[in-house]
PDB file of N, CA and C in Angstrom:
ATOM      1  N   UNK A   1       6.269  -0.341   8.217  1.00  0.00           N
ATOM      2  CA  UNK A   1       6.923   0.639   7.372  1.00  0.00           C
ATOM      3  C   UNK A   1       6.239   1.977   7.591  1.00  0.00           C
ATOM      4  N   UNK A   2       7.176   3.159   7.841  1.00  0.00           N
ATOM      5  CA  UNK A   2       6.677   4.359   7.985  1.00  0.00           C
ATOM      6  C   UNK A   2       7.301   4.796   6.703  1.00  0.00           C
ATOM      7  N   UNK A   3       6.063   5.829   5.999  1.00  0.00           N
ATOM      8  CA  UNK A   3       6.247   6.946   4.934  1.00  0.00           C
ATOM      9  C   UNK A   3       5.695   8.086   5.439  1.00  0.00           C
ATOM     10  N   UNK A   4       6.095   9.296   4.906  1.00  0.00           N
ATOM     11  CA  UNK A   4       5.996  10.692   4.975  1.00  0.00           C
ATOM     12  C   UNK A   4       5.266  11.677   4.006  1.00  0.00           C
ATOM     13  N   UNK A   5       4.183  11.605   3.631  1.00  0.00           N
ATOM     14  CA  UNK A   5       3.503  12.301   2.693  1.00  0.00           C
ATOM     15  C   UNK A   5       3.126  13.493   2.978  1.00  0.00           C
ATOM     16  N   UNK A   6       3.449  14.889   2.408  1.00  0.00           N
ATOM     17  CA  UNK A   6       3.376  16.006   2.831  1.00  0.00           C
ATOM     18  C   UNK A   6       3.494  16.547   4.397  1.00  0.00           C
ATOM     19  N   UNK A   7       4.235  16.151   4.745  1.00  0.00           N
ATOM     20  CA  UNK A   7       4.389  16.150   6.161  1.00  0.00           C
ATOM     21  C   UNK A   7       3.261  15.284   6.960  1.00  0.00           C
ATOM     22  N   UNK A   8       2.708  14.449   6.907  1.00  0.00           N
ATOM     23  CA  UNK A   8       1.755  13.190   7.420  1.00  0.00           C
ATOM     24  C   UNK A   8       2.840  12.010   7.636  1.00  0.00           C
ATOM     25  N   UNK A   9       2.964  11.987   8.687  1.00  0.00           N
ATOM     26  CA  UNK A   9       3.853  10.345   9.275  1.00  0.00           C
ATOM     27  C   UNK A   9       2.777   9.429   9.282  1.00  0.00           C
ATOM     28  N   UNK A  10       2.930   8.196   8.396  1.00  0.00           N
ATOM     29  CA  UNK A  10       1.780   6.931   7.819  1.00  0.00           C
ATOM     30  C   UNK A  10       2.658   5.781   8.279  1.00  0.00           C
ATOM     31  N   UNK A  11       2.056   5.420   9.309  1.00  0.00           N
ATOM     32  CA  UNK A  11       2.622   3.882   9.263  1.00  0.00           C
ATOM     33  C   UNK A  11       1.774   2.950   8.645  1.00  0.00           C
ATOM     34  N   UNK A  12       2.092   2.280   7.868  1.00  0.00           N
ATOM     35  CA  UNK A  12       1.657   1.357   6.863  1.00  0.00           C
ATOM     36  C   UNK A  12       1.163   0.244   7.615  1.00  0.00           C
ATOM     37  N   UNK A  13      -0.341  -0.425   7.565  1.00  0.00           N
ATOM     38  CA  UNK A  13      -0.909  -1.525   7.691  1.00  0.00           C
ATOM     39  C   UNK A  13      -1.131  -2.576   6.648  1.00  0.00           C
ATOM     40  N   UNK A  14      -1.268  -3.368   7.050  1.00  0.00           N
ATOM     41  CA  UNK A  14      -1.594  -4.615   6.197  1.00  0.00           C
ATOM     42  C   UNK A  14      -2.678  -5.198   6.819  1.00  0.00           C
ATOM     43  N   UNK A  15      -3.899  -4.708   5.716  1.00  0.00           N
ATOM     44  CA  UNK A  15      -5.017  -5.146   6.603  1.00  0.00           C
ATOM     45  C   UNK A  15      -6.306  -5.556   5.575  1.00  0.00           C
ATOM     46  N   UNK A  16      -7.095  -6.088   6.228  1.00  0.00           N
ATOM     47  CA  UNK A  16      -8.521  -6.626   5.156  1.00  0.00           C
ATOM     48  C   UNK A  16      -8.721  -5.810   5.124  1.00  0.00           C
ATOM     49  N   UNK A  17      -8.810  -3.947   5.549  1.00  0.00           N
ATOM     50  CA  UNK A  17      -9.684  -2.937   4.913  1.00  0.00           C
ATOM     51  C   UNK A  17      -9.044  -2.449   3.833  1.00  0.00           C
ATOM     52  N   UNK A  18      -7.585  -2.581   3.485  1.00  0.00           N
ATOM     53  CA  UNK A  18      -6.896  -2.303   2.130  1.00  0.00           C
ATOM     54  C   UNK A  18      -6.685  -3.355   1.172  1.00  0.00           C
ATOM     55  N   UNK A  19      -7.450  -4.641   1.383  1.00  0.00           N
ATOM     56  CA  UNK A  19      -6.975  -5.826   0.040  1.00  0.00           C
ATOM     57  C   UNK A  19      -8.779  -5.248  -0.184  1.00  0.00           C
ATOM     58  N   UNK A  20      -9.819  -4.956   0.496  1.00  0.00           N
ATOM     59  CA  UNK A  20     -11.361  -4.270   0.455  1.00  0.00           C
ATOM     60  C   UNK A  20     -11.199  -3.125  -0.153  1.00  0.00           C
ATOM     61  N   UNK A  21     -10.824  -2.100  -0.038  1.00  0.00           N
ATOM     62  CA  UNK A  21     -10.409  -1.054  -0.793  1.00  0.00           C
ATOM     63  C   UNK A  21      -9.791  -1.565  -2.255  1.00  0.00           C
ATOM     64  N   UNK A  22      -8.904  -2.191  -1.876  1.00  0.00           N
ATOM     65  CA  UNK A  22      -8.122  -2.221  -3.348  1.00  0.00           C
ATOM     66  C   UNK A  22      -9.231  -3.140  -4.630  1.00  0.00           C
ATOM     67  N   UNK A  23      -9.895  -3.857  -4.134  1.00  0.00           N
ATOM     68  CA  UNK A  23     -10.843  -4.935  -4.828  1.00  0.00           C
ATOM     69  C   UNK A  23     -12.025  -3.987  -5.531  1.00  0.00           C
ATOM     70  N   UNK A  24     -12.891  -2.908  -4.539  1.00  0.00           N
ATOM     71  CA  UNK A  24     -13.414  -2.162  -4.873  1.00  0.00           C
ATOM     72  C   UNK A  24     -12.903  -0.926  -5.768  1.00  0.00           C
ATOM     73  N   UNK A  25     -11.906  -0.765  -5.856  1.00  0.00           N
ATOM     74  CA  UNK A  25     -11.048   0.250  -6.796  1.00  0.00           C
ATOM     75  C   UNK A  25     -10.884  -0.204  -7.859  1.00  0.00           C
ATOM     76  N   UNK A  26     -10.322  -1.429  -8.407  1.00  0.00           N
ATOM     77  CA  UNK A  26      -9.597  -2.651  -9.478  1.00  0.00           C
ATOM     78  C   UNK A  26     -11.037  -3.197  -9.894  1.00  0.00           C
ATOM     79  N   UNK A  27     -12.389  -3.478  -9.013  1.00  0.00           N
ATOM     80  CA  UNK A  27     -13.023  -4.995  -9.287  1.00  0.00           C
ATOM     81  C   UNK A  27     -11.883  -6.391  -9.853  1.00  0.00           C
ATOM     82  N   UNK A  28     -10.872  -6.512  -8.722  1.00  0.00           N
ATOM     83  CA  UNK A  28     -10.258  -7.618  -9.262  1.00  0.00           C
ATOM     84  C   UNK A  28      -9.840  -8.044  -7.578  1.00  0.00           C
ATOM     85  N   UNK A  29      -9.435  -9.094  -7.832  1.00  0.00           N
ATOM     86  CA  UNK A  29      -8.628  -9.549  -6.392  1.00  0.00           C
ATOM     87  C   UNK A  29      -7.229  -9.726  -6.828  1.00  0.00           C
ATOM     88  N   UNK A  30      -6.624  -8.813  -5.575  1.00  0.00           N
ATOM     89  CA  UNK A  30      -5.302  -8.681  -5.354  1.00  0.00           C
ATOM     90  C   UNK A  30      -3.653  -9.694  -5.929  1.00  0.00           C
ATOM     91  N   UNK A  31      -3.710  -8.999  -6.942  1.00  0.00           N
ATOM     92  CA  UNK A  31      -2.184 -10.278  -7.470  1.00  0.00           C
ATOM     93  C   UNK A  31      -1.246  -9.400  -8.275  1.00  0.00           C
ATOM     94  N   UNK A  32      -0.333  -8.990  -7.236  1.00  0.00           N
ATOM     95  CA  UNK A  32       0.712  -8.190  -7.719  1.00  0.00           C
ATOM     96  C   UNK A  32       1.668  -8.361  -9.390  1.00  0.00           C
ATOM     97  N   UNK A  33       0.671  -8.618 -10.160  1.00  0.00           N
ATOM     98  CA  UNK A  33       1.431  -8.803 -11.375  1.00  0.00           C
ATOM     99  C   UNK A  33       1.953  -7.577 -12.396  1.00  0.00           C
ATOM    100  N   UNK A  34       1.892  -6.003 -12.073  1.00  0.00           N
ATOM    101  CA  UNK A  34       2.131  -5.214 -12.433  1.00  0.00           C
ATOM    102  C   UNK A  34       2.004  -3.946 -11.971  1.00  0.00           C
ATOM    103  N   UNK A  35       3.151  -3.232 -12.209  1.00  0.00           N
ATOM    104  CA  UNK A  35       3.491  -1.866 -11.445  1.00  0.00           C
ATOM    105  C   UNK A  35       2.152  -1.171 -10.806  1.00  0.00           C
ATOM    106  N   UNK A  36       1.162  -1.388 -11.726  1.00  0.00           N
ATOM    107  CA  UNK A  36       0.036  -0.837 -11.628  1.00  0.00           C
ATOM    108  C   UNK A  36      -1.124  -1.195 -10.372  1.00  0.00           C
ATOM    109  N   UNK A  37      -0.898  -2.716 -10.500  1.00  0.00           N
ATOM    110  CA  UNK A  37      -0.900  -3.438  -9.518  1.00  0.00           C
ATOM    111  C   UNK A  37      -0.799  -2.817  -7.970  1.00  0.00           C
ATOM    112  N   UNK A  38       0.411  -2.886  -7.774  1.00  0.00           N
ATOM    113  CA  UNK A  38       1.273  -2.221  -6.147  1.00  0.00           C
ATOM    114  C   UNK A  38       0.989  -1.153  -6.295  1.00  0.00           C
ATOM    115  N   UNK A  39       1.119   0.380  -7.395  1.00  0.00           N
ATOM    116  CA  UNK A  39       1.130   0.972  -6.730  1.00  0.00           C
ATOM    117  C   UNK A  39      -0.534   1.254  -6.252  1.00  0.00           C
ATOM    118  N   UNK A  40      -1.553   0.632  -7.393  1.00  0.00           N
ATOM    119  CA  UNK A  40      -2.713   0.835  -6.337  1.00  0.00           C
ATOM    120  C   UNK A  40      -2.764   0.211  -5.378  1.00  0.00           C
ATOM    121  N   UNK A  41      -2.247  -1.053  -4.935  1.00  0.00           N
ATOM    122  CA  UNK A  41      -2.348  -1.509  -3.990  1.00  0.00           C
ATOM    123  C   UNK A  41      -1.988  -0.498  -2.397  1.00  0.00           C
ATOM    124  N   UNK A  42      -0.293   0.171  -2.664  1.00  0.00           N
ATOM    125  CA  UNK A  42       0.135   1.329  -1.974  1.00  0.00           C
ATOM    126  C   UNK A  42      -0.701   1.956  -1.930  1.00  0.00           C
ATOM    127  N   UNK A  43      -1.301   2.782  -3.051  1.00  0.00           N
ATOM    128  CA  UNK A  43      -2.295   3.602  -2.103  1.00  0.00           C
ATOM    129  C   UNK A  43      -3.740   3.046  -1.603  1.00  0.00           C
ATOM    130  N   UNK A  44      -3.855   2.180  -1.568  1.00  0.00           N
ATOM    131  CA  UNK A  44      -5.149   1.718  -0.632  1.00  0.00           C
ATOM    132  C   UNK A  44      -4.255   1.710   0.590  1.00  0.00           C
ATOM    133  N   UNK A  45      -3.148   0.882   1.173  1.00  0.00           N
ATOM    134  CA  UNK A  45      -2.576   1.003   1.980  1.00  0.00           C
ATOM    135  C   UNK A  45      -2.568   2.086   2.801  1.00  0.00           C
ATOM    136  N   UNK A  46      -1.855   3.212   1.696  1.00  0.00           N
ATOM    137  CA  UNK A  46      -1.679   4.747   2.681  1.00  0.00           C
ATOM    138  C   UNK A  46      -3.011   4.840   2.921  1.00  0.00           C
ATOM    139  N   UNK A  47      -4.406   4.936   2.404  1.00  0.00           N
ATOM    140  CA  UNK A  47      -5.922   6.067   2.820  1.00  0.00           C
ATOM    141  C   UNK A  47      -6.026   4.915   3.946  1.00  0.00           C
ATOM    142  N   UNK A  48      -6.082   3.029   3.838  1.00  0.00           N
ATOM    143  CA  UNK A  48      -6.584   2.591   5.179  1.00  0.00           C
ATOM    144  C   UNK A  48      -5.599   2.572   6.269  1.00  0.00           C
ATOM    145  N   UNK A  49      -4.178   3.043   6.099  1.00  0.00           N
ATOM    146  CA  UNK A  49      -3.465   3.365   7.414  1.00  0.00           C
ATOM    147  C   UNK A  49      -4.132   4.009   7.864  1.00  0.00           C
ATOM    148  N   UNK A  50      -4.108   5.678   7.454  1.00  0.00           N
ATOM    149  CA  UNK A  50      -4.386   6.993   8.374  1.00  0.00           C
ATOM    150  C   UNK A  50      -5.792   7.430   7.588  1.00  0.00           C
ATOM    151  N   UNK A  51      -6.979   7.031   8.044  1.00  0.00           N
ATOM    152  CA  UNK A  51      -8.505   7.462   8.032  1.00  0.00           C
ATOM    153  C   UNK A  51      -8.572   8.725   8.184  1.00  0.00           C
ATOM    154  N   UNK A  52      -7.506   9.353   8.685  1.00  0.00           N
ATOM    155  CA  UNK A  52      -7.832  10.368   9.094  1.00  0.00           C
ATOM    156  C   UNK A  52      -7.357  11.440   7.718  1.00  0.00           C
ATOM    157  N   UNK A  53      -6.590  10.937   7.093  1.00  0.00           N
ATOM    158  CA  UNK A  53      -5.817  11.380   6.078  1.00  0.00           C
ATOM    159  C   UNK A  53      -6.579  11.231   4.362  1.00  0.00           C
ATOM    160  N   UNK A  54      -6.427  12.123   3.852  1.00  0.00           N
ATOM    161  CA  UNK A  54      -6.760  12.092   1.903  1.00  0.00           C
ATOM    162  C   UNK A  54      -5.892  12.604   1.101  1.00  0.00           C
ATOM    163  N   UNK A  55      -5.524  12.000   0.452  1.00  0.00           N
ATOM    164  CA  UNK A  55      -5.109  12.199  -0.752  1.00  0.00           C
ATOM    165  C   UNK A  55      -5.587  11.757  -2.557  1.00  0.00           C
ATOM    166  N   UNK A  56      -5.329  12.468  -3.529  1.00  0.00           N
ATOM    167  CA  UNK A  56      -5.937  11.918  -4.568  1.00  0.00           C
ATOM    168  C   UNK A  56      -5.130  10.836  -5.136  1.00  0.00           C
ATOM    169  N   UNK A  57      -5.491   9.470  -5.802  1.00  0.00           N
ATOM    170  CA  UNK A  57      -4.799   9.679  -6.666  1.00  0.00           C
ATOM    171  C   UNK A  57      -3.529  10.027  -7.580  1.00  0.00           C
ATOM    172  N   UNK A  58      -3.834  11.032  -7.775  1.00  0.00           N
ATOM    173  CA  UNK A  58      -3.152  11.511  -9.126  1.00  0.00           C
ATOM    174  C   UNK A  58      -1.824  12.687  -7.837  1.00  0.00           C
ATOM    175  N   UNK A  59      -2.035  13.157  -6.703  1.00  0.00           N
ATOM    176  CA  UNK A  59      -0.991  13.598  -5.780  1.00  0.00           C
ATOM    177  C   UNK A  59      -0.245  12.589  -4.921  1.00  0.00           C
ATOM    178  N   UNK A  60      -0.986  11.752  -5.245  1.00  0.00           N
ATOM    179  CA  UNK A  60      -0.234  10.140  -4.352  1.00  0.00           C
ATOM    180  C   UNK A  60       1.093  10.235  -5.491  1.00  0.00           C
ATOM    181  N   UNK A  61       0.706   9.494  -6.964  1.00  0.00           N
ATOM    182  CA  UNK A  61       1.861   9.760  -7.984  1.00  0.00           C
ATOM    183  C   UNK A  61       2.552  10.504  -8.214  1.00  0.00           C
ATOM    184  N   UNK A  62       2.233  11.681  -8.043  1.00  0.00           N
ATOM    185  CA  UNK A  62       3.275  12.969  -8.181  1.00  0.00           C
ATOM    186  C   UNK A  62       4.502  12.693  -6.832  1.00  0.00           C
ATOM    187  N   UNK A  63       3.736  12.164  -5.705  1.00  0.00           N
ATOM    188  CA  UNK A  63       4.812  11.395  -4.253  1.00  0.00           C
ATOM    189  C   UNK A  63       5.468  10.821  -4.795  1.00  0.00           C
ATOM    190  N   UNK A  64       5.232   9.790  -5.283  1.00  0.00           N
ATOM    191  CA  UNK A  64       6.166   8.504  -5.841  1.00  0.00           C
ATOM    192  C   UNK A  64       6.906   8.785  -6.653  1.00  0.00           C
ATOM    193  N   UNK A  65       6.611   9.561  -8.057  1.00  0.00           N
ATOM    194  CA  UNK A  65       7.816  10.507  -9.190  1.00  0.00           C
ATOM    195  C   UNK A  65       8.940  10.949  -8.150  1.00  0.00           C
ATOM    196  N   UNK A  66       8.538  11.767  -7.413  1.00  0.00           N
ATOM    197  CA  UNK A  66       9.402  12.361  -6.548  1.00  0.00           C
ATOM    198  C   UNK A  66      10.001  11.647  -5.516  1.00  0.00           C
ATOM    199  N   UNK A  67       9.505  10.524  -4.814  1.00  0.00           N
ATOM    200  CA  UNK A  67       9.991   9.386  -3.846  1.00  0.00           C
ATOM    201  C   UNK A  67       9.457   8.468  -4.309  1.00  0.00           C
ATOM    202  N   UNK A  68      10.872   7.983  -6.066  1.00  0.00           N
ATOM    203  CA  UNK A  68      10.573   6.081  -6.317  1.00  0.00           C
ATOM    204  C   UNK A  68      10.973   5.316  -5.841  1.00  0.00           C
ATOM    205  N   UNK A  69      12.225   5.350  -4.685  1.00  0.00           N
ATOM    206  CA  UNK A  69      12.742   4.201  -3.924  1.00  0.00           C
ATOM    207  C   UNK A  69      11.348   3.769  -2.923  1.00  0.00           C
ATOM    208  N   UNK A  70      10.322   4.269  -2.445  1.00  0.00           N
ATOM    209  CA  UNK A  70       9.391   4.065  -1.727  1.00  0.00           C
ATOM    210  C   UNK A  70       8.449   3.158  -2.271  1.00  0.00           C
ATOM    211  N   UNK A  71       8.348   3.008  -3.256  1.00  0.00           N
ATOM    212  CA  UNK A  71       8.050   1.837  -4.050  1.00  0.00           C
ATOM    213  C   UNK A  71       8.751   0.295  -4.129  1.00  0.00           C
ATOM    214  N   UNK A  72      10.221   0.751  -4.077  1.00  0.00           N
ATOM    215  CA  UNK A  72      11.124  -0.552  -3.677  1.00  0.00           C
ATOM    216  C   UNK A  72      10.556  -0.974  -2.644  1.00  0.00           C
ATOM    217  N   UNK A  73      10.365   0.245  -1.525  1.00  0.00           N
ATOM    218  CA  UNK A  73      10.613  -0.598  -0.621  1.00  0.00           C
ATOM    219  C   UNK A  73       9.367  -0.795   0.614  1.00  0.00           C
ATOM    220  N   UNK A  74       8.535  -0.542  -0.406  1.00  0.00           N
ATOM    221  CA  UNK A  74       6.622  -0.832   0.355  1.00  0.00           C
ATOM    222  C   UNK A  74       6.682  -2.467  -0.687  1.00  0.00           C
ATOM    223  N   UNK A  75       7.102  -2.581  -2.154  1.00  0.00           N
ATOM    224  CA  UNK A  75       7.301  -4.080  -2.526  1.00  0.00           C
ATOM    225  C   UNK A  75       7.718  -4.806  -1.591  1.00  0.00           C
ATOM    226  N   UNK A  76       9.648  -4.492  -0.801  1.00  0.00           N
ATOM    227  CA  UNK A  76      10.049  -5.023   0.231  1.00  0.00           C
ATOM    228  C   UNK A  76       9.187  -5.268   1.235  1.00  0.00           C
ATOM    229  N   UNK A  77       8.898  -4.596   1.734  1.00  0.00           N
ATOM    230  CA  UNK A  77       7.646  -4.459   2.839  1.00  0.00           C
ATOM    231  C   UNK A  77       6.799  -5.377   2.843  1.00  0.00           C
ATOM    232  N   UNK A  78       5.673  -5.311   1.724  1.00  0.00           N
ATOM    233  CA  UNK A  78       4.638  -6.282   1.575  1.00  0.00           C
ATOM    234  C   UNK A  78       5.287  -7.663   1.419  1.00  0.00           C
ATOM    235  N   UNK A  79       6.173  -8.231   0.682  1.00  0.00           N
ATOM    236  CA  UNK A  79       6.892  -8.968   0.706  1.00  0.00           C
ATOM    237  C   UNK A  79       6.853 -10.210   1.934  1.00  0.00           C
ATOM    238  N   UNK A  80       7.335  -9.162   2.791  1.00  0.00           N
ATOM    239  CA  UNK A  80       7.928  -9.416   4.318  1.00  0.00           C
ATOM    240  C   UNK A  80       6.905  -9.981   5.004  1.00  0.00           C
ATOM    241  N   UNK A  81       5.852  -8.865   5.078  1.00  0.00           N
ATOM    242  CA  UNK A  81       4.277  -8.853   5.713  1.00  0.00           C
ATOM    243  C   UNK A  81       3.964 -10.089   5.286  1.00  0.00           C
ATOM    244  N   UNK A  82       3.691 -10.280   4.100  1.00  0.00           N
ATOM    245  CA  UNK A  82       2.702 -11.644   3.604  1.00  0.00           C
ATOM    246  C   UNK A  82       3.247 -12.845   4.334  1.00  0.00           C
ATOM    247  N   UNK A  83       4.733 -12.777   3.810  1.00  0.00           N
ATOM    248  CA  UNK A  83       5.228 -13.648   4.208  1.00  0.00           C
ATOM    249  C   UNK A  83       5.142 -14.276   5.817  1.00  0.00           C
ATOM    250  N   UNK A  84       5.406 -13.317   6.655  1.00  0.00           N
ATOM    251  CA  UNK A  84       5.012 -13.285   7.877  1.00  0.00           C
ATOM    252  C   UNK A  84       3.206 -14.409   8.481  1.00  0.00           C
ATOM    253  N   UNK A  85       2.488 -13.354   7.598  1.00  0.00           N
ATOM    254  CA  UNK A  85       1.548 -13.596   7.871  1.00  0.00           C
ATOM    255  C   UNK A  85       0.863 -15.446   7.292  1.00  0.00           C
ATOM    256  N   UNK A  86       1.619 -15.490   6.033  1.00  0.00           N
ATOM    257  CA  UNK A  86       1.144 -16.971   5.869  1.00  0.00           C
ATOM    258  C   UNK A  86       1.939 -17.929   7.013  1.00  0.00           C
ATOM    259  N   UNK A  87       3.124 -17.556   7.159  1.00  0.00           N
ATOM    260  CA  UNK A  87       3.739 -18.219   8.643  1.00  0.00           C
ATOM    261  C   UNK A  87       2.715 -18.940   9.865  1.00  0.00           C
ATOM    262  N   UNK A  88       2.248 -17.232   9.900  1.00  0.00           N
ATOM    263  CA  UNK A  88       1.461 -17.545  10.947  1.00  0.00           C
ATOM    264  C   UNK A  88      -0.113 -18.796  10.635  1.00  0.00           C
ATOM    265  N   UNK A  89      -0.368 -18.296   9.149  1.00  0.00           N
ATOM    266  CA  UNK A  89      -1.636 -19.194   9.051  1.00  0.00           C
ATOM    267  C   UNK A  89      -1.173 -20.751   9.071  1.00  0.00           C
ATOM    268  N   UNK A  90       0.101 -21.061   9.112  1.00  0.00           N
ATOM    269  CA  UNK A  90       0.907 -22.382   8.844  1.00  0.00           C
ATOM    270  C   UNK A  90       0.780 -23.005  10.676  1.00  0.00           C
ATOM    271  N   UNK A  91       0.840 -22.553  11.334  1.00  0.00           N
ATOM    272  CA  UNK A  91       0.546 -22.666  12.855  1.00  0.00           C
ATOM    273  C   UNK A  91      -0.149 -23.076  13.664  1.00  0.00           C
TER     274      UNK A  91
END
């Protein structure tokens, strides 16, 4: 999944440095049980896609107010990913 944040093209990873990020942000391990949930999860996502890239916070949300279908569809997304990926651990 590619998103567009202030003119920054982010292709979205799914990776141990963002379920690591997100654990250290939360002190919790990862279980999508509320909005709050994903969207920190999303933004660990966006900072460990592009390293090269920062954003706060609180301008990540002001993104999402302004682009909420991107939320549908990074849920869709992860969704997909996991799914994928336990596939593969089934193998």
């Amino acid at each position: 999944m590619k998103i567009t944040i202030k003119d920054k093209d982010i292709e979205l990873k799914y990776t141990m440095r963002s379920m690591l990020m997100y654990e250290n942000i939360t002190d919790k391990t990862f279980a999508p049980n509320t909005m709050t949930d994903i969207v920190t999860y999303m933004y660990c996502v966006v900072l460990s896609s592009a390293k090269d890239y920062s954003i706060s916070y609180d301008d990540f949300i002001d993104y999402l107010d302004e682009n909420i279908d991107v939320v549908n569809e990074f849920s869709q997304w992860l969704i997909d990913v996991v799914a994928v990926h336990n596939n593969l651990k089934k193998n």
